[in-house]
Structures are given as structure tokens and as C-alpha cells.
C-alpha atoms as a PDB file:
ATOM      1  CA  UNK A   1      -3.967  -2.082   1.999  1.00  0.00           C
ATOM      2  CA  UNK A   2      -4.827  -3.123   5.844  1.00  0.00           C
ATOM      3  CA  UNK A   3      -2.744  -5.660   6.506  1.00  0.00           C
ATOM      4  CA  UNK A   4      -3.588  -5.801  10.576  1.00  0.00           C
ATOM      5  CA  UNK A   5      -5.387  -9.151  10.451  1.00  0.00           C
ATOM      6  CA  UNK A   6      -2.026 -10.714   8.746  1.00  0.00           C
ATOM      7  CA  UNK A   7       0.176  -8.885  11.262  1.00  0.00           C
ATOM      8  CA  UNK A   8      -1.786 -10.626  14.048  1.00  0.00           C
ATOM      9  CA  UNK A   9      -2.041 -14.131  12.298  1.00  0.00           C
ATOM     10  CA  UNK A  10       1.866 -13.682  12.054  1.00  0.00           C
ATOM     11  CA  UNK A  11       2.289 -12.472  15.808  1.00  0.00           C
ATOM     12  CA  UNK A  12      -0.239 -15.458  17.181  1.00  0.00           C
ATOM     13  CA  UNK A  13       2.008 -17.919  15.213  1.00  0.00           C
ATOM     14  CA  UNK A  14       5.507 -16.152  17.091  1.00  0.00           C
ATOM     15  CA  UNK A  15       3.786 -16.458  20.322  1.00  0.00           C
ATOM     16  CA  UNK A  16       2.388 -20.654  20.169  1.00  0.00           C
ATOM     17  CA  UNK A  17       4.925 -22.189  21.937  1.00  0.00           C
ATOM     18  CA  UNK A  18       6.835 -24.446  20.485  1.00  0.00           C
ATOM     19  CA  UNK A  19       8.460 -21.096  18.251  1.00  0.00           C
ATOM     20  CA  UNK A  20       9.223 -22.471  14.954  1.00  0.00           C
ATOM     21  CA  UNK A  21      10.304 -21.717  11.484  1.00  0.00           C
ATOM     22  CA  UNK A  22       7.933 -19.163   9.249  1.00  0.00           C
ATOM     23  CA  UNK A  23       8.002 -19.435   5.580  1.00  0.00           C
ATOM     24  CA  UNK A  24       6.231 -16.702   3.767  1.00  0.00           C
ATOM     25  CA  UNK A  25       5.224 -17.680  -0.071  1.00  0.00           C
ATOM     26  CA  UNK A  26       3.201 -15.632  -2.177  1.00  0.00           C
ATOM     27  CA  UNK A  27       3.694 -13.939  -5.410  1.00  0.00           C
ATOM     28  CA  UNK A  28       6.442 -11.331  -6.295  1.00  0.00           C
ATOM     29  CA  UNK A  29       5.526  -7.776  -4.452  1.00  0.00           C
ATOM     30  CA  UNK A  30       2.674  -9.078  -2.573  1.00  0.00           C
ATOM     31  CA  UNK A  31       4.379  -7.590   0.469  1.00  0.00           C
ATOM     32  CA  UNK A  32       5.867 -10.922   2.208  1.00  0.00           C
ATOM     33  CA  UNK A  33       8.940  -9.414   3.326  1.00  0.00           C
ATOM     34  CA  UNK A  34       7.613  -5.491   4.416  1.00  0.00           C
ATOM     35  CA  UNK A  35       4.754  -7.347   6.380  1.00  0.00           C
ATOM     36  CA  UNK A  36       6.865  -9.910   8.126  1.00  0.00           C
ATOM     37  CA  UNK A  37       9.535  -7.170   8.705  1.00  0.00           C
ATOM     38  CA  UNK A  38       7.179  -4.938  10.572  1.00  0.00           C
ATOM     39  CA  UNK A  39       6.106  -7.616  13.133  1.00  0.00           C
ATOM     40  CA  UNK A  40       9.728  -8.468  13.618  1.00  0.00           C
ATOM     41  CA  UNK A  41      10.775  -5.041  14.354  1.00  0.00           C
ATOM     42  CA  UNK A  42      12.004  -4.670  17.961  1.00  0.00           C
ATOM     43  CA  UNK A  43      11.589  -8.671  18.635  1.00  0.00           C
ATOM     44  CA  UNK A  44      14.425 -10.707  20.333  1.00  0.00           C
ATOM     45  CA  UNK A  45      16.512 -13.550  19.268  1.00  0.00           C
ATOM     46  CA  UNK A  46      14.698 -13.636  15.556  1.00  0.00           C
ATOM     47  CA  UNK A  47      16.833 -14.719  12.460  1.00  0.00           C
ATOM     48  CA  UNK A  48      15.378 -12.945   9.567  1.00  0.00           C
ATOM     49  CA  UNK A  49      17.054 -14.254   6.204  1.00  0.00           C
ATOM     50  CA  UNK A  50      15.761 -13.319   2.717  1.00  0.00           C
ATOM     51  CA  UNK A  51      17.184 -16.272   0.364  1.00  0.00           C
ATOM     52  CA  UNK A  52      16.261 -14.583  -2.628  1.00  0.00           C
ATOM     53  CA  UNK A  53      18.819 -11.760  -1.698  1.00  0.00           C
ATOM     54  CA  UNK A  54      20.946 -14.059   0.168  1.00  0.00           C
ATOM     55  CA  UNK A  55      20.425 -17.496  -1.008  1.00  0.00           C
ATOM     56  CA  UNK A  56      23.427 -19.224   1.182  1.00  0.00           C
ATOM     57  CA  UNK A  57      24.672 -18.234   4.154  1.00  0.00           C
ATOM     58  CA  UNK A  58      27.262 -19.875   5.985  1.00  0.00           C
ATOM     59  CA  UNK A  59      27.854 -19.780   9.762  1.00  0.00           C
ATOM     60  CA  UNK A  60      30.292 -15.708   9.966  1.00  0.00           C
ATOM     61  CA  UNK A  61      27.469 -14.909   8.313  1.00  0.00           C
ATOM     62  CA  UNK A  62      24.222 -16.132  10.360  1.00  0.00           C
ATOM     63  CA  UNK A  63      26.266 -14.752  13.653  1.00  0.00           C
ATOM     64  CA  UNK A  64      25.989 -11.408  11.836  1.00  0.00           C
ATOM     65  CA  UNK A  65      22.678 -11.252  10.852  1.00  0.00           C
ATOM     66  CA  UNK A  66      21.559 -12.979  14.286  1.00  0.00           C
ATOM     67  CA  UNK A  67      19.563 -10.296  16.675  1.00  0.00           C
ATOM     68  CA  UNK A  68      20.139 -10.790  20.193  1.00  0.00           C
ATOM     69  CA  UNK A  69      18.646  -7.501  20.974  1.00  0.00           C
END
């Protein structure tokens, strides 16, 4: 499946200044987290948390999973 137009969609919303939070919804293995990980690859300063495998994280554990770059 081409997902280019949602890559760019996601990548326009990164870019609009003010940044802000992105919360992707959708349906069990519609591809949510492989599509958003793909446009984060190789970006700076970008928390990526998946709550569903992580559901609380406290603040050892945000430093770790924080990418300076």
C-alpha cells in the first residue's frame, strides 16, 4: 500500500510551527505506528512513545527514550 500522501500529511503537520503533539488512531494493524516511525526516522528532539506497549512512563524513563540526535 502507498502510503506517500500520509507520510507527507504527517511531515507538513511536524513542520507548522507551533510543533505539537500527534496522536495517531485507527484500527489495530492499520499501520499507525510503521508509518509514523518512518517519518520520524533520523528527526531531532522527537519523543516517540507507544502507550499500548508502554502505557506509563515515568520521568528515568522519558530521558531514555528522549532523541536528542
Amino acid at each position: 500500500m502507498d502510503r506517500s500522501a500520509e507520510r507527507r500529511f504527517i511531515r507538513h503537520l511536524l513542520h507548522s510551527s507551533p510543533s505539537s503533539l500527534l496522536i495517531a488512531v485507527g484500527p489495530s494493524g492499520s499501520g499507525k505506528s510503521n508509518i509514523i516511525k518512518q517519518v520520524l526516522r533520523g528527526r531531532k528532539m522527537t519523543l516517540y512513545v507507544d502507550f499500548k506497549r508502554d502505557p506509563i512512563m515515568n520521568g528515568e524513563e522519558v530521558r531514555f527514550f528522549f532523541i536528542i540526535g
